[in-house]
C-alpha atoms as a PDB file:
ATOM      1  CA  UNK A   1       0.000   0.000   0.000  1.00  0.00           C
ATOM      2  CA  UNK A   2       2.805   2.420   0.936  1.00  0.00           C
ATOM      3  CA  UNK A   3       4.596   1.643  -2.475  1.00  0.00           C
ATOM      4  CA  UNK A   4       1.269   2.225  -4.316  1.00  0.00           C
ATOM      5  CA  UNK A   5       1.557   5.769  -2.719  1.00  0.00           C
ATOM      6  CA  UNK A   6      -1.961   5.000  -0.645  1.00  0.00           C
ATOM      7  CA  UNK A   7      -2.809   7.750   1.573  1.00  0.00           C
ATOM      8  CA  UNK A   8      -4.566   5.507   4.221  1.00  0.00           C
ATOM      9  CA  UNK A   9      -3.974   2.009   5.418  1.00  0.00           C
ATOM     10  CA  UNK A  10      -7.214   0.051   6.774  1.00  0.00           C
ATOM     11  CA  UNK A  11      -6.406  -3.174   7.926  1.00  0.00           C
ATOM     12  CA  UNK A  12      -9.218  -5.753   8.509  1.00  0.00           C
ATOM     13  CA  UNK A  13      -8.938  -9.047   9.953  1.00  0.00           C
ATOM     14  CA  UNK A  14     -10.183 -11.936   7.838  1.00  0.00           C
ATOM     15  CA  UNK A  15     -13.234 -12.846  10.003  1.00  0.00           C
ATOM     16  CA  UNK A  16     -14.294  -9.238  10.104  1.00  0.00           C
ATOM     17  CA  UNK A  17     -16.742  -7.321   7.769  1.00  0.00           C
ATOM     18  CA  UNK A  18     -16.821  -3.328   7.146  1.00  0.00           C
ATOM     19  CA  UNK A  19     -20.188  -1.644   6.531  1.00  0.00           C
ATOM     20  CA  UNK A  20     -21.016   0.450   3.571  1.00  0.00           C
ATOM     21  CA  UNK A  21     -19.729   3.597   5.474  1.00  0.00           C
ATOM     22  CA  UNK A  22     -16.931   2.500   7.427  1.00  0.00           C
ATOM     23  CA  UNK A  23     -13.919   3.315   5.641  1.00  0.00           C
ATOM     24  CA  UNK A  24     -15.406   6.912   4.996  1.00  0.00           C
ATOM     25  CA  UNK A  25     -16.154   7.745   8.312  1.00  0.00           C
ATOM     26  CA  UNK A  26     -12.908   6.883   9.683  1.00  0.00           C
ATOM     27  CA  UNK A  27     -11.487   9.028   6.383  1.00  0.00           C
ATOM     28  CA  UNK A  28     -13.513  11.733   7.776  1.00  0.00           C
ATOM     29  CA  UNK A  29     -12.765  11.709  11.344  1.00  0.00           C
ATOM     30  CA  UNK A  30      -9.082  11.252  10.301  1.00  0.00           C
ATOM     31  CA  UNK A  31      -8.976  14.599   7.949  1.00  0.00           C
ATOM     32  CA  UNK A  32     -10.564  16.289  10.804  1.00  0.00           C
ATOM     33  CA  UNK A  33      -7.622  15.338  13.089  1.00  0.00           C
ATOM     34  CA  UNK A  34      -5.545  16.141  10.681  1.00  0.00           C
ATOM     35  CA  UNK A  35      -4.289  12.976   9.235  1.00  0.00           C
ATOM     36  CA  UNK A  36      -2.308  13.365  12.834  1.00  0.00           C
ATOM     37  CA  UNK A  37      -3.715   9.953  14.621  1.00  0.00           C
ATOM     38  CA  UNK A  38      -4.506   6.324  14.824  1.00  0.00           C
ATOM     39  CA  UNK A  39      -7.585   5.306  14.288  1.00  0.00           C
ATOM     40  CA  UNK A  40     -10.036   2.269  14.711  1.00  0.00           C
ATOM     41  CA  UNK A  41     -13.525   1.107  14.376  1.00  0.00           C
ATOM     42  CA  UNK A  42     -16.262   0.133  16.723  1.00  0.00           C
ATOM     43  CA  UNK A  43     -16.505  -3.671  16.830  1.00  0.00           C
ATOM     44  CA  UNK A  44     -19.434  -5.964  17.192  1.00  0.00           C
ATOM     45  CA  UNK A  45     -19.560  -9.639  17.762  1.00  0.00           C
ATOM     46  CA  UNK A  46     -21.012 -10.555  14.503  1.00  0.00           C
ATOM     47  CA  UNK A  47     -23.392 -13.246  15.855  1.00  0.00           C
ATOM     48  CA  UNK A  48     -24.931 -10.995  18.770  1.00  0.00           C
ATOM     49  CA  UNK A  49     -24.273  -7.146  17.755  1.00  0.00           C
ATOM     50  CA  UNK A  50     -23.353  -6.540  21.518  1.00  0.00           C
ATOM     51  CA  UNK A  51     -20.019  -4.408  21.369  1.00  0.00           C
ATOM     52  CA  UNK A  52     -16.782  -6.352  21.502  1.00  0.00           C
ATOM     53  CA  UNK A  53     -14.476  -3.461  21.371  1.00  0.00           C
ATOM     54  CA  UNK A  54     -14.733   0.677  21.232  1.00  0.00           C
ATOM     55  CA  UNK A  55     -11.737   1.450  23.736  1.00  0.00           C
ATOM     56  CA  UNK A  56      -9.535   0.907  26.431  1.00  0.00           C
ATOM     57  CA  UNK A  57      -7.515   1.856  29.771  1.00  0.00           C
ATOM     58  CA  UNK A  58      -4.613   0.312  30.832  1.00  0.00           C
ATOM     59  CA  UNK A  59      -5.139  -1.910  33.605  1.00  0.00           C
ATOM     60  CA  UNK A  60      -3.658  -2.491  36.572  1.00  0.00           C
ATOM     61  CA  UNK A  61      -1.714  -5.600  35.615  1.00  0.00           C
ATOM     62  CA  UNK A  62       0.232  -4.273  32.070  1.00  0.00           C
ATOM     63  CA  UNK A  63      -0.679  -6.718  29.814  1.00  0.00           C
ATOM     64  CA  UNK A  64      -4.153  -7.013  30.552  1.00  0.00           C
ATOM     65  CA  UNK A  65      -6.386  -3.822  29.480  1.00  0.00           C
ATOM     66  CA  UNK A  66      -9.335  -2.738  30.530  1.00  0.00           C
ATOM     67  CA  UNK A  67     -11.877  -3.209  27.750  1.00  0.00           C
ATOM     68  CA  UNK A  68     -14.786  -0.196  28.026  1.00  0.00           C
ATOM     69  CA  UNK A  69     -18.284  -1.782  28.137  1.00  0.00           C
ATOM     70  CA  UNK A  70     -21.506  -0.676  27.035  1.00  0.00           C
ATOM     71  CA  UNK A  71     -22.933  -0.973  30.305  1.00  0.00           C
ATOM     72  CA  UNK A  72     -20.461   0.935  32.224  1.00  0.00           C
ATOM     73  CA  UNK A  73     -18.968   3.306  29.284  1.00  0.00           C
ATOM     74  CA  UNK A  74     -22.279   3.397  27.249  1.00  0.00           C
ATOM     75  CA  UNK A  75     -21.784   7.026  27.109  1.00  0.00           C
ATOM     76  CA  UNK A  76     -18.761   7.401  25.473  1.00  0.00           C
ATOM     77  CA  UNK A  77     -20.105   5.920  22.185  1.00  0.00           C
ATOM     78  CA  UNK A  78     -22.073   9.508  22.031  1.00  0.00           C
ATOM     79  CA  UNK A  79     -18.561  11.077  21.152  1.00  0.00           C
ATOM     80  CA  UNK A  80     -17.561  11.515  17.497  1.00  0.00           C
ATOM     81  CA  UNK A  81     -13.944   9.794  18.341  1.00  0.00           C
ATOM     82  CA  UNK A  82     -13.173   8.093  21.738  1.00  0.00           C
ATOM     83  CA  UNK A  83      -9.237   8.355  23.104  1.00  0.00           C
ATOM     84  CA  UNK A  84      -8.363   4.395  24.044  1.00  0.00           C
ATOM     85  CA  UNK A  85      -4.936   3.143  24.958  1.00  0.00           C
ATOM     86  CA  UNK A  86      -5.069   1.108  21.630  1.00  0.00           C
ATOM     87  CA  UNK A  87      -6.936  -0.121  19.108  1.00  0.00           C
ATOM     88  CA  UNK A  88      -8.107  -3.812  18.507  1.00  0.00           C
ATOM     89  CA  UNK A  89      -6.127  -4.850  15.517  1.00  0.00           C
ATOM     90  CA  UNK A  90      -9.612  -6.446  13.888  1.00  0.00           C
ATOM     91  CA  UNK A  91     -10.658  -2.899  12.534  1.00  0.00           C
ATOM     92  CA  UNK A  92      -7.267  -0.686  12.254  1.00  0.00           C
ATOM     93  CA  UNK A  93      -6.643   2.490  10.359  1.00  0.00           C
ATOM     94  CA  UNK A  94      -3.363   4.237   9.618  1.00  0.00           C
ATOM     95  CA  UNK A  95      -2.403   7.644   7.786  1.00  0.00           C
ATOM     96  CA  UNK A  96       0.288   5.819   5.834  1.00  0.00           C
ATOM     97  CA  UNK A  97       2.547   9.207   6.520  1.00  0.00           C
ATOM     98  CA  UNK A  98       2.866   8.050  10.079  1.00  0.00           C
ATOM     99  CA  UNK A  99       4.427   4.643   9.423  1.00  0.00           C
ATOM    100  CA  UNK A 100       7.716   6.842   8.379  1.00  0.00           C
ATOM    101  CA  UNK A 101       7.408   7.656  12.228  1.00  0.00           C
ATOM    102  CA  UNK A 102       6.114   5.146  13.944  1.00  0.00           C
ATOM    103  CA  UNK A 103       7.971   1.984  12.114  1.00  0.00           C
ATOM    104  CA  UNK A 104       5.726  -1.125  11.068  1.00  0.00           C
ATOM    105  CA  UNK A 105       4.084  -4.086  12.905  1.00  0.00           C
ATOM    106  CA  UNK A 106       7.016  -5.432  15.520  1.00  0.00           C
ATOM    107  CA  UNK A 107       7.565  -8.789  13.975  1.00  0.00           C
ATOM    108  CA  UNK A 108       8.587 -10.490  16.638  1.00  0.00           C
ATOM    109  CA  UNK A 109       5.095 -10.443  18.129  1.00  0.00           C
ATOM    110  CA  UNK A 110       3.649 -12.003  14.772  1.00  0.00           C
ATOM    111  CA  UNK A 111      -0.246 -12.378  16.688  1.00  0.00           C
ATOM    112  CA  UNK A 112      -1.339 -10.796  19.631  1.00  0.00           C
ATOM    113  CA  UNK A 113       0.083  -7.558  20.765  1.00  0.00           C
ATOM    114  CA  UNK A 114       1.195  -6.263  17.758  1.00  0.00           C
ATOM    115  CA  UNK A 115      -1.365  -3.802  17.634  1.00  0.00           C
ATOM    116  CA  UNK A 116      -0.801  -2.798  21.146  1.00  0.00           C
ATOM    117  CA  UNK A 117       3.106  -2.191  20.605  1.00  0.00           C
ATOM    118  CA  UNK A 118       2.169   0.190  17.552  1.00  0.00           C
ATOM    119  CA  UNK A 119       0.129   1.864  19.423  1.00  0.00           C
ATOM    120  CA  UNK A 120       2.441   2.227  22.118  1.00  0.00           C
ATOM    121  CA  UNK A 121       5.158   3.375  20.357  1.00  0.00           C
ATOM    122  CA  UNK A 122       2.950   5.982  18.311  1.00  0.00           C
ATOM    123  CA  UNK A 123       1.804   7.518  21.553  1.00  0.00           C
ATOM    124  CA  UNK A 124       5.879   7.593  22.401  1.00  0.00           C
ATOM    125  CA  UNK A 125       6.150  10.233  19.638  1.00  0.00           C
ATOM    126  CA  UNK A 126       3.060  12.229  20.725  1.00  0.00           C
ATOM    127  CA  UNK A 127       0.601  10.050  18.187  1.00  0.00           C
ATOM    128  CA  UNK A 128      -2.733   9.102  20.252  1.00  0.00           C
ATOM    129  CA  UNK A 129      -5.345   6.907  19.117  1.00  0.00           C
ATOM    130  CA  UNK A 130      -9.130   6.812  19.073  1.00  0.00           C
ATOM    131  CA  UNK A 131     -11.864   4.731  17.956  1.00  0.00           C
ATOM    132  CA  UNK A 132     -14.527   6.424  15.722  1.00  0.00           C
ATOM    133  CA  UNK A 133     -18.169   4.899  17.268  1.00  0.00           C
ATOM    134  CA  UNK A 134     -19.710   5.617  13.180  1.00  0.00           C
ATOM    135  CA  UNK A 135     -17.391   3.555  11.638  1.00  0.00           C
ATOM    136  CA  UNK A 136     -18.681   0.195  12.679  1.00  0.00           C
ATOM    137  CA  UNK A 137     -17.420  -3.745  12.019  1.00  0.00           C
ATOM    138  CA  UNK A 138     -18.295  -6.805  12.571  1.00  0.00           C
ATOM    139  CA  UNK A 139     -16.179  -9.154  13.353  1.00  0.00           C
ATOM    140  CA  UNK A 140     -16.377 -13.311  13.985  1.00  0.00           C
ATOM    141  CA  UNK A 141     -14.248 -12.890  17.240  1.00  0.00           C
ATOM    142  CA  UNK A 142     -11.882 -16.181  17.384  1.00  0.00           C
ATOM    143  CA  UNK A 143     -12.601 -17.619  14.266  1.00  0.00           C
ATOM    144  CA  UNK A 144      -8.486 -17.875  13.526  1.00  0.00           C
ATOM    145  CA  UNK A 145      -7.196 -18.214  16.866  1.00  0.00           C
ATOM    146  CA  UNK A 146     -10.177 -19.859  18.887  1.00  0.00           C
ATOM    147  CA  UNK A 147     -11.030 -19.123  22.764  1.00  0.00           C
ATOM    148  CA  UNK A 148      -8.872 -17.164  25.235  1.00  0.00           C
ATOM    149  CA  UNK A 149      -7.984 -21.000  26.596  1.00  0.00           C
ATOM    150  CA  UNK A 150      -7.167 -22.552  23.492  1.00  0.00           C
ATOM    151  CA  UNK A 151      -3.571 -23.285  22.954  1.00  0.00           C
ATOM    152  CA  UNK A 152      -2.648 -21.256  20.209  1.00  0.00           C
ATOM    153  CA  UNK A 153      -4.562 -18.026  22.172  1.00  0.00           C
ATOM    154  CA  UNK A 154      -2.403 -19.188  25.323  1.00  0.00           C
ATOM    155  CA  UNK A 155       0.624 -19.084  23.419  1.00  0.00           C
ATOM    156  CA  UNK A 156       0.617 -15.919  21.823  1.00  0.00           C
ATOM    157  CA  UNK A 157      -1.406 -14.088  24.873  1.00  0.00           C
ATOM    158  CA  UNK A 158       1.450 -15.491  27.331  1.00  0.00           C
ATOM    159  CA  UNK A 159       4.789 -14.603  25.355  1.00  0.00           C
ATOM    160  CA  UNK A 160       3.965 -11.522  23.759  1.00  0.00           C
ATOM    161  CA  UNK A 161       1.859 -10.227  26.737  1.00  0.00           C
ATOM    162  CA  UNK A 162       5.747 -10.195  28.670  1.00  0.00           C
ATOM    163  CA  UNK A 163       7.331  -9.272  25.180  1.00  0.00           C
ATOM    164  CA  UNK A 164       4.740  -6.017  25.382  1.00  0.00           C
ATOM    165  CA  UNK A 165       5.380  -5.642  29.003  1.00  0.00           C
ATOM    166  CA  UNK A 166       9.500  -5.690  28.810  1.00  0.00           C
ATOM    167  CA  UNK A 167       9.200  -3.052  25.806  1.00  0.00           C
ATOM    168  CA  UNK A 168       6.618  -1.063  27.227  1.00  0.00           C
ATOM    169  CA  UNK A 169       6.270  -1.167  31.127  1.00  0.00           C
ATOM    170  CA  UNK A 170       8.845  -0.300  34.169  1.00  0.00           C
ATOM    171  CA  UNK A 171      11.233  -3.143  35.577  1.00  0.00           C
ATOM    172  CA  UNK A 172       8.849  -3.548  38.489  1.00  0.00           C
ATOM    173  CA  UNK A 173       5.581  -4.094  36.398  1.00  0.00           C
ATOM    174  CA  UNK A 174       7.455  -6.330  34.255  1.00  0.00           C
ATOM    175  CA  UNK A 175       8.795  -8.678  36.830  1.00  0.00           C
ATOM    176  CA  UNK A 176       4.797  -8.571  38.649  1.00  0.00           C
ATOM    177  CA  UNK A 177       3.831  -9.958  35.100  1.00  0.00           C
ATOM    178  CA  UNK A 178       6.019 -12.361  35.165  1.00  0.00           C
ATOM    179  CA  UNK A 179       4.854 -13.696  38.325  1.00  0.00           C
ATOM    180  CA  UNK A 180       1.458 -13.305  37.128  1.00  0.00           C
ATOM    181  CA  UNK A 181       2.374 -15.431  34.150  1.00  0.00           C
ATOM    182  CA  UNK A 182       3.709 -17.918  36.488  1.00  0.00           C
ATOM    183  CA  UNK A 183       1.153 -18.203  38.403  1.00  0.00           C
ATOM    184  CA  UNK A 184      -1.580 -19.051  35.733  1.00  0.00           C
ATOM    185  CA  UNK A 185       0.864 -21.892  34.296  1.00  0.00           C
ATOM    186  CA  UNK A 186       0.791 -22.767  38.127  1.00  0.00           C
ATOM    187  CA  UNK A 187      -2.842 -23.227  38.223  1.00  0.00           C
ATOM    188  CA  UNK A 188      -3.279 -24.284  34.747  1.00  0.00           C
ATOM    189  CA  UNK A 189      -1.366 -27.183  35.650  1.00  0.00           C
ATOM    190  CA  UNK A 190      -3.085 -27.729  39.353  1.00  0.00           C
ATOM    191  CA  UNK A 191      -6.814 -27.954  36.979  1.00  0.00           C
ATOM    192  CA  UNK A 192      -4.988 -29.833  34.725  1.00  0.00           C
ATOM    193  CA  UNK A 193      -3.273 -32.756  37.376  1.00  0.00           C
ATOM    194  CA  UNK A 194      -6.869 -32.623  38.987  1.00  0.00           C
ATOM    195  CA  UNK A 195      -8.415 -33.468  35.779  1.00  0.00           C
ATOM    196  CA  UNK A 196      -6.019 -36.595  35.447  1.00  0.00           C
ATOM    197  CA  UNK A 197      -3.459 -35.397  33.258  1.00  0.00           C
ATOM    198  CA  UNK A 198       0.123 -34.508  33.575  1.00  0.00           C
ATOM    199  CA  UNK A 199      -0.303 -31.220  31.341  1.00  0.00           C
ATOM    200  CA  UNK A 200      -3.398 -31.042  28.876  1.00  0.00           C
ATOM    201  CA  UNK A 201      -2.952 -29.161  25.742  1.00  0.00           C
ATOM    202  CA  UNK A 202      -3.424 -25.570  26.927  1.00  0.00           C
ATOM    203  CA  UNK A 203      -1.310 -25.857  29.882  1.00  0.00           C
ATOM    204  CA  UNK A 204       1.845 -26.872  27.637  1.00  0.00           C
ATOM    205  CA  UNK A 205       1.282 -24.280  25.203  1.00  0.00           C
ATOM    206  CA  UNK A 206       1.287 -21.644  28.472  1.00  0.00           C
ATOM    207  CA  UNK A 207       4.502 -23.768  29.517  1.00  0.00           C
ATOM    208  CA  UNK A 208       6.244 -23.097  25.739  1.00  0.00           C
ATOM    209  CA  UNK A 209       5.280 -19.636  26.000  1.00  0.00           C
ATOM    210  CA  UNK A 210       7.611 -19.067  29.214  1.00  0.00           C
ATOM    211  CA  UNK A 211      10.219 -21.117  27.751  1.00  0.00           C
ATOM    212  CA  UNK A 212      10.230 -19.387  24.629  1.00  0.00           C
ATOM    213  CA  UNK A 213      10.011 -15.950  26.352  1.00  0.00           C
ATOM    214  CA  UNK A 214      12.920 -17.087  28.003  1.00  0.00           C
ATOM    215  CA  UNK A 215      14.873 -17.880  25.582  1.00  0.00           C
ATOM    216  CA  UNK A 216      14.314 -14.610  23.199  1.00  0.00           C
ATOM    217  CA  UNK A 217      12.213 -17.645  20.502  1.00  0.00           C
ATOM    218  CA  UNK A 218       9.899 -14.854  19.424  1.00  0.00           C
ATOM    219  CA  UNK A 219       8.109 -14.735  15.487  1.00  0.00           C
ATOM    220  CA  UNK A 220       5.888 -17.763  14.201  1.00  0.00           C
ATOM    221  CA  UNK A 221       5.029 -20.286  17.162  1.00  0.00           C
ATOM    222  CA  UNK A 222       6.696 -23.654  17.216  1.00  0.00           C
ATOM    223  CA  UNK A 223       4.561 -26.432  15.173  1.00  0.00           C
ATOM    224  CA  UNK A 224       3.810 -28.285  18.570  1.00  0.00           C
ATOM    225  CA  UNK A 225       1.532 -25.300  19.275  1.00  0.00           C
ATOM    226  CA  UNK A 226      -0.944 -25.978  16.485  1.00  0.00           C
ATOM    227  CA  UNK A 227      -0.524 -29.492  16.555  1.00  0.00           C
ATOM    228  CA  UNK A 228      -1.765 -29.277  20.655  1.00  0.00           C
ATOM    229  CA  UNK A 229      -4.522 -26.585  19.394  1.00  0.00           C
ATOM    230  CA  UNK A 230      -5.712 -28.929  17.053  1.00  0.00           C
ATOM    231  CA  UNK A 231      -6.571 -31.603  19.083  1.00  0.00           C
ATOM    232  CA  UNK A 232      -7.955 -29.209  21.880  1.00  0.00           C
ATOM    233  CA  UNK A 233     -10.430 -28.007  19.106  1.00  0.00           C
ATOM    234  CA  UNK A 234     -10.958 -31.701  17.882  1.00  0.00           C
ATOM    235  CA  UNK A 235     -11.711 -32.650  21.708  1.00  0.00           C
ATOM    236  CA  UNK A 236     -13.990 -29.518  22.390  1.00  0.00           C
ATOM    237  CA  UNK A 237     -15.999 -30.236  19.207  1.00  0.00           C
ATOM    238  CA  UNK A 238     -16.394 -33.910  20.331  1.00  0.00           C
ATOM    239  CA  UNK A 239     -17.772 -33.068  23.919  1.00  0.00           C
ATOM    240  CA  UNK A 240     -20.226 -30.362  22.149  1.00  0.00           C
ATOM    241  CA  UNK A 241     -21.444 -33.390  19.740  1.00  0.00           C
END
């Protein structure tokens, strides 16, 4: 797109659809900022049309944000753009002039976080971003990666959430995620002994993700991952049947 010469850079995840006026809303909202800022959608679980996504604060543990709600935040979608401390990659809109700034996607992060790092370093360089409540997407939340649990989720969440937090937070939040980290693979593995099983499929993709964090493996994950998320899907659909 930049060697096209594009002005603006929407990028849409594959399970995600754009309505008719999306992309010229957030072309609006953008000229009115002055080309100057990051920009996102609203996003909406396809299958219910209950808000997934139209901001964030950070939260009190670094890699985990605080997603606004529609029960609690309802107001803010009022607003013609809402400040957030990132945008959900799903639904993501760039002024290509600010990638000569900002840099591209960190790919060492290669899913999850990715997002959250550009954002992050924009905001570095006094670029903030905001979600534009008119500009509206749907998206199929989980289609590529499956649930929160699933291995390939746990994988990325785990090692990129410390790769985010080393790059982005202060030595002492950093080492508190790291013992948060811990302690999940802790429990993980507690549910999972309980269940009668040395590690089930989500607790060793948590356990790769430390090791792997550990030992600076960042990019693509390791094939185990997707074999173990495979078989976690295979076993989920076979209890639902």
């Amino acid at each position: 797109a930049r060697a096209l010469g594009c002005d603006y850079i929407c990028l849409l995840n594959n399970d995600a659809l754009a309505d008719s006026r999306t992309v010229a809303k957030l072309v609006e909202a953008s000229k009115a900022k002055g080309d100057g800022a990051l920009l996102g959608s609203a996003v909406l679980y396809a299958g219910s049309g209950k808000y997934q996504f139209f901001g964030a604060r950070a939260g009190a543990v670094r890699d985990r944000h605080d997603w606004y709600t529609a029960e609690a935040d309802g107001a803010l979608l009022e607003r013609d753009c809402i400040e957030t401390d990132f945008i959900l990659g799903a639904a993501l809109f760039i002024p290509a002039r600010l990638l000569d700034h900002i840099g591209l996607f960190d790919e060492r992060f290669f899913l999850n976080f990715e997002e959250t790092d550009l954002c992050y370093r924009a905001r570095a360089r006094g670029i903030s971003s905001f979600v534009v409540p008119a500009s509206r997407v749907l998206h199929h939340a989980s289609t590529t990666l499956g649930a929160y649990n699933a291995p390939l989720q746990a994988y990325f969440l785990t090692r990129n959430g410390l790769l985010f937090t080393k790059m982005h937070a202060t030595d002492a939040q950093h080492c508190r995620v790291v013992r948060a980290r811990l302690a999940d693979f802790y429990w993980s593995l507690r549910k999972s002994w309980e269940a009668g099983h040395f590690m089930d499929m989500p607790t060793r993709a948590i356990g790769r993700a430390l090791w792997d964090y550990a030992m600076g493996r960042f990019g693509d994950c390791p094939a185990a991952i997707r074999r173990y998320d495979a078989r976690y899907r295979a076993s989920q659909a076979a209890k639902r049947a």
